[in-house]
N, C-alpha and C. Protein backbone atom coordinates (compact mmCIF):
# COMPACT_ATOMS: atom_id res chain seq x y z
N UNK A 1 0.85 -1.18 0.00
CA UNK A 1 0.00 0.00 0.00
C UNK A 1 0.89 1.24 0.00
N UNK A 2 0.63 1.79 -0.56
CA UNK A 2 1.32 2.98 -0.79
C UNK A 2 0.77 4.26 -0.52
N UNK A 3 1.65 6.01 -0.31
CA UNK A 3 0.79 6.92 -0.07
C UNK A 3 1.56 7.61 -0.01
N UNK A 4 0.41 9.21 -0.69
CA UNK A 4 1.62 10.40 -0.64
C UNK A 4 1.88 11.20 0.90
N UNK A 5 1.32 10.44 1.71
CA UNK A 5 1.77 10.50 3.07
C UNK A 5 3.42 10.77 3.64
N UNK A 6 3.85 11.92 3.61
CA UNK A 6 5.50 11.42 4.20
C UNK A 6 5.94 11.73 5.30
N UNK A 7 5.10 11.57 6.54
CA UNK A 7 5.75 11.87 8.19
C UNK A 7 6.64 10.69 8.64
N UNK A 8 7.42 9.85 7.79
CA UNK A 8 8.55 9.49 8.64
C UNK A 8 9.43 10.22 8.33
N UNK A 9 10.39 9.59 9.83
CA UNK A 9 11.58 10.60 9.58
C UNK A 9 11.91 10.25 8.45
N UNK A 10 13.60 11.25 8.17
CA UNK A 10 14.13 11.42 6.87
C UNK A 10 15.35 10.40 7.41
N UNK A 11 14.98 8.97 6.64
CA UNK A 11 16.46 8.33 7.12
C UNK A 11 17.49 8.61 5.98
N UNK A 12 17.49 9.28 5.34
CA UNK A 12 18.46 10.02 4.60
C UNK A 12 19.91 10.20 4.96
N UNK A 13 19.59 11.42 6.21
CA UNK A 13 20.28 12.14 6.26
C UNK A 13 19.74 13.48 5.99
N UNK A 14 18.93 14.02 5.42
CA UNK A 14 18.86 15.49 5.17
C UNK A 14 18.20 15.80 5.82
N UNK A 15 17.69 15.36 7.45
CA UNK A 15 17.16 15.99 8.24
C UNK A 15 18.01 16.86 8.72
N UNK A 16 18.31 18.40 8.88
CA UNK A 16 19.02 19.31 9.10
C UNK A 16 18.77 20.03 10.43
N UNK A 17 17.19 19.72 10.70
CA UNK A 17 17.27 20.13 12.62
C UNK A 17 17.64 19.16 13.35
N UNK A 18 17.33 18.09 13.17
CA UNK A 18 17.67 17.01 13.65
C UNK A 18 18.78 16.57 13.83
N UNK A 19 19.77 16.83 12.80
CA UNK A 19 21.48 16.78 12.98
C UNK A 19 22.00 17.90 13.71
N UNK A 20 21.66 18.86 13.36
CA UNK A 20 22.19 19.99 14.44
C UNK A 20 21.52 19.81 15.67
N UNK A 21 20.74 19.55 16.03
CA UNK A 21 20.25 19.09 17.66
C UNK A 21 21.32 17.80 17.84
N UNK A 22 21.80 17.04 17.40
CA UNK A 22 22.48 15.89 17.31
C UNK A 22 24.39 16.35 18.07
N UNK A 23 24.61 17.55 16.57
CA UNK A 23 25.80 17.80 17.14
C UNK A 23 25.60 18.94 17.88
N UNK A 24 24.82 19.49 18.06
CA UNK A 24 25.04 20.83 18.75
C UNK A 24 23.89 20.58 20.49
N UNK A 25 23.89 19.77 21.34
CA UNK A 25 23.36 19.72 21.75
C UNK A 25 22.89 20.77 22.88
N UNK A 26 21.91 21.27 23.37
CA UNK A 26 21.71 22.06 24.70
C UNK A 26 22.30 23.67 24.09
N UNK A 27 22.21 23.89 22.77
CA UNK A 27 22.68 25.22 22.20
C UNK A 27 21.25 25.87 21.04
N UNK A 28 21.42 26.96 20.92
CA UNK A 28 20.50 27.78 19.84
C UNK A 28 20.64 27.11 18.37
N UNK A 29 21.90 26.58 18.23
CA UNK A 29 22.38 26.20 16.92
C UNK A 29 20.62 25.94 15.94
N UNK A 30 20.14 24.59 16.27
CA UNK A 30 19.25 24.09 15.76
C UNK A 30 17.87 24.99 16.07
N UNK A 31 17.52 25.78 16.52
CA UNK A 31 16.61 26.58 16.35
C UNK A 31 16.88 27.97 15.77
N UNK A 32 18.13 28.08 15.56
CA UNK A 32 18.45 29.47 14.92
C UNK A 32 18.95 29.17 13.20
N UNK A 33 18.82 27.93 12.77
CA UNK A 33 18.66 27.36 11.69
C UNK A 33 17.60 27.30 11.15
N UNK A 34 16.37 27.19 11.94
CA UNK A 34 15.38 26.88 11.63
C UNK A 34 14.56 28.57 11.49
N UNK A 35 15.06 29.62 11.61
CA UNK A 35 14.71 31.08 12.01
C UNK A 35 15.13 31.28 10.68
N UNK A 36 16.79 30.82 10.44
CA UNK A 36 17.27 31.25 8.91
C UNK A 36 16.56 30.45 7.87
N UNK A 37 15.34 29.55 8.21
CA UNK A 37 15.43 28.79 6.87
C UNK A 37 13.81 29.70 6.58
N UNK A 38 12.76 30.26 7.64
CA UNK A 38 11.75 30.32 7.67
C UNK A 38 11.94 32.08 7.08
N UNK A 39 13.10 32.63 7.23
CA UNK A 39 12.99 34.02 6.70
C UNK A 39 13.53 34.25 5.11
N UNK A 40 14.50 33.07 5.10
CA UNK A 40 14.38 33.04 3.22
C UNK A 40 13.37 32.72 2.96
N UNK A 41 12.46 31.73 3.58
CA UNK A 41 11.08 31.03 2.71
C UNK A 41 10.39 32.24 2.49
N UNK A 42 10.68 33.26 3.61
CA UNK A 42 9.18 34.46 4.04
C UNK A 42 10.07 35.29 2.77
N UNK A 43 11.42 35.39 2.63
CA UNK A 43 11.73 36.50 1.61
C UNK A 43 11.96 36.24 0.39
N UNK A 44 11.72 34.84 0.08
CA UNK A 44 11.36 34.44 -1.83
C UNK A 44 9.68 34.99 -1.99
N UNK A 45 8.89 34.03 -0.70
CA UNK A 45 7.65 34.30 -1.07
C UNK A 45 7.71 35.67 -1.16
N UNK A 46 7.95 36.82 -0.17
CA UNK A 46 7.57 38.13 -1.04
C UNK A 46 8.04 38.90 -1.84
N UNK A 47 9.74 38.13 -2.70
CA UNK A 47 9.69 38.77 -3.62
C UNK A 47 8.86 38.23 -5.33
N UNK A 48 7.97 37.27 -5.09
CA UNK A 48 8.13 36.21 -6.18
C UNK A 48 5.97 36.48 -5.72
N UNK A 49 5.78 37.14 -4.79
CA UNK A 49 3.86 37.53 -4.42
C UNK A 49 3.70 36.83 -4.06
N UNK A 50 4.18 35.83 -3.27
CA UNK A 50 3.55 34.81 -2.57
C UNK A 50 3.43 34.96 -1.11
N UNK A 51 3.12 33.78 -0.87
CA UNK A 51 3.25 33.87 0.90
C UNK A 51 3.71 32.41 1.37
N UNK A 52 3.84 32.50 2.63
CA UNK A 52 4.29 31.30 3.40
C UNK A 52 3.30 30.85 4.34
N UNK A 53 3.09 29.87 4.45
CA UNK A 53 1.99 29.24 5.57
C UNK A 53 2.47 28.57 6.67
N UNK A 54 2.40 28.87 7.79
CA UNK A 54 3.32 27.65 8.96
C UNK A 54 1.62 27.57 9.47
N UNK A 55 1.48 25.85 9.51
CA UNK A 55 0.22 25.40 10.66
C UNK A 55 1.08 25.54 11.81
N UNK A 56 0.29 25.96 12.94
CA UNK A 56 0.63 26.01 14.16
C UNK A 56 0.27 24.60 14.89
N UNK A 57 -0.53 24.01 14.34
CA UNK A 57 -0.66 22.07 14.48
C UNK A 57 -0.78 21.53 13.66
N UNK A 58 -0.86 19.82 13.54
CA UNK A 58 -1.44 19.53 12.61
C UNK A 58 -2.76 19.36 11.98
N UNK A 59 -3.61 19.70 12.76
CA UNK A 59 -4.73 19.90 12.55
C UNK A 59 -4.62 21.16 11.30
N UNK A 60 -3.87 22.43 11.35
CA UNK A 60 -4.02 22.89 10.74
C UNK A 60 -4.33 23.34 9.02
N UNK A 61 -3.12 21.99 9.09
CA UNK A 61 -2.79 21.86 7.79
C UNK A 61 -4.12 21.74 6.38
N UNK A 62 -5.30 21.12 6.88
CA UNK A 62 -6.33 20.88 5.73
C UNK A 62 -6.70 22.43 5.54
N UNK A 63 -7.26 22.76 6.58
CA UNK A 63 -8.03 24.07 6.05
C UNK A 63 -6.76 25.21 5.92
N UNK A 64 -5.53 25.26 5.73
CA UNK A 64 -4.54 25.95 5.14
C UNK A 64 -4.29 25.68 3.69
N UNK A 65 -4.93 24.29 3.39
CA UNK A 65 -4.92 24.27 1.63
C UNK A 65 -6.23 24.88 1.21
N UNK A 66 -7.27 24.48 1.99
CA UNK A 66 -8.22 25.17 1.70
C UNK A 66 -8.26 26.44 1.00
N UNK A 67 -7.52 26.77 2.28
CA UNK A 67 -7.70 28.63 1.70
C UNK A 67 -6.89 28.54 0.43
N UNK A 68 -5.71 27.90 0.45
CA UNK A 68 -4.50 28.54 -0.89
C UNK A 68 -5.51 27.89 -1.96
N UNK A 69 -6.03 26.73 -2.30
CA UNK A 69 -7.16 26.25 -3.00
C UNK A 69 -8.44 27.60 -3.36
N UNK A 70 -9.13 28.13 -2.42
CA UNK A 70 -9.86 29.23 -2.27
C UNK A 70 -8.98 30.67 -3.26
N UNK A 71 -7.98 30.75 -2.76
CA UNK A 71 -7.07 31.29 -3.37
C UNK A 71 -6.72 31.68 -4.98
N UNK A 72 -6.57 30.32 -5.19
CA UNK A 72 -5.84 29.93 -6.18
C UNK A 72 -7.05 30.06 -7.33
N UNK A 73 -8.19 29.58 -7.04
CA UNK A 73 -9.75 29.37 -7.95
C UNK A 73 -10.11 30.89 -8.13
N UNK A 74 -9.67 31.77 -7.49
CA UNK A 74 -10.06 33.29 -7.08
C UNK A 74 -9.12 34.24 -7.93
N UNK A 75 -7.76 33.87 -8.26
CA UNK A 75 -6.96 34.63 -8.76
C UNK A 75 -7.05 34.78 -10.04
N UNK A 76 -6.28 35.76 -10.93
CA UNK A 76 -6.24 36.11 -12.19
C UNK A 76 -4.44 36.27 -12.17
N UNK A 77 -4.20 36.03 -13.44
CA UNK A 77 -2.57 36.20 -13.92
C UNK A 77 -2.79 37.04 -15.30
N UNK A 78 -1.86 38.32 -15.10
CA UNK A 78 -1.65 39.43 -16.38
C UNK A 78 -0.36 39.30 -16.66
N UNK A 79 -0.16 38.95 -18.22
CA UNK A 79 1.41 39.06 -18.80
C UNK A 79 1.26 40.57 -19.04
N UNK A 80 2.27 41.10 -19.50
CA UNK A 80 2.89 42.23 -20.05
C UNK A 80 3.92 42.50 -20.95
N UNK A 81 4.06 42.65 -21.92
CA UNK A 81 5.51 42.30 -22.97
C UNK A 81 5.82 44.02 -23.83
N UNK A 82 6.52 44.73 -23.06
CA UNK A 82 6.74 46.03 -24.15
C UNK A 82 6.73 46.12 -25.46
N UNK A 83 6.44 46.90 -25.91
CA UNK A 83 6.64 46.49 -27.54
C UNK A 83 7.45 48.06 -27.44
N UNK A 84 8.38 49.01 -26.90
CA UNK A 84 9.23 49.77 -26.81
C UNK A 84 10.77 48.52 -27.75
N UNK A 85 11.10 48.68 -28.69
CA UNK A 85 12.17 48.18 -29.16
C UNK A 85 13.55 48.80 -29.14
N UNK A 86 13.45 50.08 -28.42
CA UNK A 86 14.67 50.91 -28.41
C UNK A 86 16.34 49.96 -27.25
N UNK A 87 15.72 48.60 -27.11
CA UNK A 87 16.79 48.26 -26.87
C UNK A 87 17.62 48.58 -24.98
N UNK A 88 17.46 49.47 -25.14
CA UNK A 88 17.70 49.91 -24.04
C UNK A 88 17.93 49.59 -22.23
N UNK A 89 18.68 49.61 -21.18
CA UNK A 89 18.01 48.87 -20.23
C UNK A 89 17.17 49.58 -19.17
N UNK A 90 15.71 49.54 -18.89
CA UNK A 90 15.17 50.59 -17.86
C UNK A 90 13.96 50.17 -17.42
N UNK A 91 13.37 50.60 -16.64
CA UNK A 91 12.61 50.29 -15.06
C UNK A 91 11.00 50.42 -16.33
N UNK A 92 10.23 49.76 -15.94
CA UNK A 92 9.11 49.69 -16.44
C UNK A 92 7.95 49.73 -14.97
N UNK A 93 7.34 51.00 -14.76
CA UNK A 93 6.09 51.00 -13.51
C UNK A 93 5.10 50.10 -14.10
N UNK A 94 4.82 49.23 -13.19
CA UNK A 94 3.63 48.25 -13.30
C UNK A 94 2.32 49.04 -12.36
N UNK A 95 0.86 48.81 -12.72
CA UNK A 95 0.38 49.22 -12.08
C UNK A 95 -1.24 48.80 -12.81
N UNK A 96 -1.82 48.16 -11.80
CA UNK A 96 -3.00 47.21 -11.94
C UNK A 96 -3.88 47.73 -10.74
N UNK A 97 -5.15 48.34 -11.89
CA UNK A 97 -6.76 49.03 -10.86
C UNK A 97 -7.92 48.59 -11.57
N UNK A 98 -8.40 48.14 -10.83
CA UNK A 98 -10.13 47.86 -10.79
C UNK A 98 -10.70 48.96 -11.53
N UNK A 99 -11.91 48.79 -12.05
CA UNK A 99 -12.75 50.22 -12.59
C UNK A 99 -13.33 50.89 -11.26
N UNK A 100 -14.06 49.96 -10.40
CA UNK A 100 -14.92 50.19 -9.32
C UNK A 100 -14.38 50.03 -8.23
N UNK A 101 -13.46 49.12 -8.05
CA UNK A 101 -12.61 49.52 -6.76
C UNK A 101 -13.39 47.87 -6.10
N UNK A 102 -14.24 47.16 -6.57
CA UNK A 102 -14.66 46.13 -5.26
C UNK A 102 -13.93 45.10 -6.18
N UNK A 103 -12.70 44.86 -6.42
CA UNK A 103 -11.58 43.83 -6.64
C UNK A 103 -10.37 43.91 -5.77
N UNK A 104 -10.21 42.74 -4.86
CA UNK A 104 -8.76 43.17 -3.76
C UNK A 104 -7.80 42.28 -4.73
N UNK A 105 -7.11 43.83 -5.23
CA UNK A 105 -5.51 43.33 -6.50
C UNK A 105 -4.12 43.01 -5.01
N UNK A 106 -3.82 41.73 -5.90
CA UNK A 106 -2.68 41.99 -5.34
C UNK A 106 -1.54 42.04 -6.36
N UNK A 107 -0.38 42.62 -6.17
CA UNK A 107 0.46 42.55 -6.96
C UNK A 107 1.91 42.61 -6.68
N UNK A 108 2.07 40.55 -7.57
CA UNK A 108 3.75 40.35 -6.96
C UNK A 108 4.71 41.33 -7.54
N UNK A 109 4.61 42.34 -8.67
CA UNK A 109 5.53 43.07 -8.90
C UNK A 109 4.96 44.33 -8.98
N UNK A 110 5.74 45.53 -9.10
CA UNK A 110 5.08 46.88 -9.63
C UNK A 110 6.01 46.98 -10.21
N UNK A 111 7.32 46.46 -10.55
CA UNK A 111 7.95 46.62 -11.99
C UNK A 111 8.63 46.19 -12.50
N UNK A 112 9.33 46.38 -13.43
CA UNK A 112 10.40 45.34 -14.16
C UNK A 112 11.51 46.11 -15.18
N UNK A 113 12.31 45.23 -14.82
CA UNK A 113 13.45 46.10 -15.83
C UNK A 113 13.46 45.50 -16.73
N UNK A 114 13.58 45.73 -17.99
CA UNK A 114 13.53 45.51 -19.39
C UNK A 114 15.23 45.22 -19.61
């Protein structure tokens, strides 16, 4: 029987809190790893419009897809492609509005360099 279930440990090896609790015992080491790994996650997701989700149990976890599910059925995606051919390299303002205002925009960029 099989399943996309994966809560065993990682007999790998690439459990990385788990080894630093290992060698670093009774120290910050392994929780201040775990601070650096959760603030790159938090600073791709906001440069890239996303976000990060931590369940605070496991219970949490269903109705946290929910929402990104809720989410995801809810969103819209706009390309943009200059047709400026001058070659050049420079900052392009992005900028996305509702007619009426009852649409909550979000937006992963406001601009782009060409």
């Amino acid at each position: 029987c099989s399943s996309d279930l994966n809560f065993a440990l990682n007999e790998a090896g690439a459990d990385e809190f788990r080894n630093l609790r290992t060698l670093f015992p009774g120290t910050q080491v392994p929780q201040n790893y775990l601070v650096q790994v959760r603030t790159r996650m938090e600073q791709m997701a906001s440069v890239s419009g996303g976000k990060v989700l931590f369940p605070l149990q496991f219970e949490d976890v269903v109705p946290l897809f929910a929402q990104v599910g809720k989410e995801l059925g809810t969103a819209y995606s706009l390309g943009y492609l200059s047709t400026a051919g001058d070659g050049a390299k420079s900052v392009r303002k992005i900028e996305v509005r509702s007619r009426d205002g009852s649409f909550k925009l979000v937006q992963s960029r406001t601009a782009y360099e060409r």
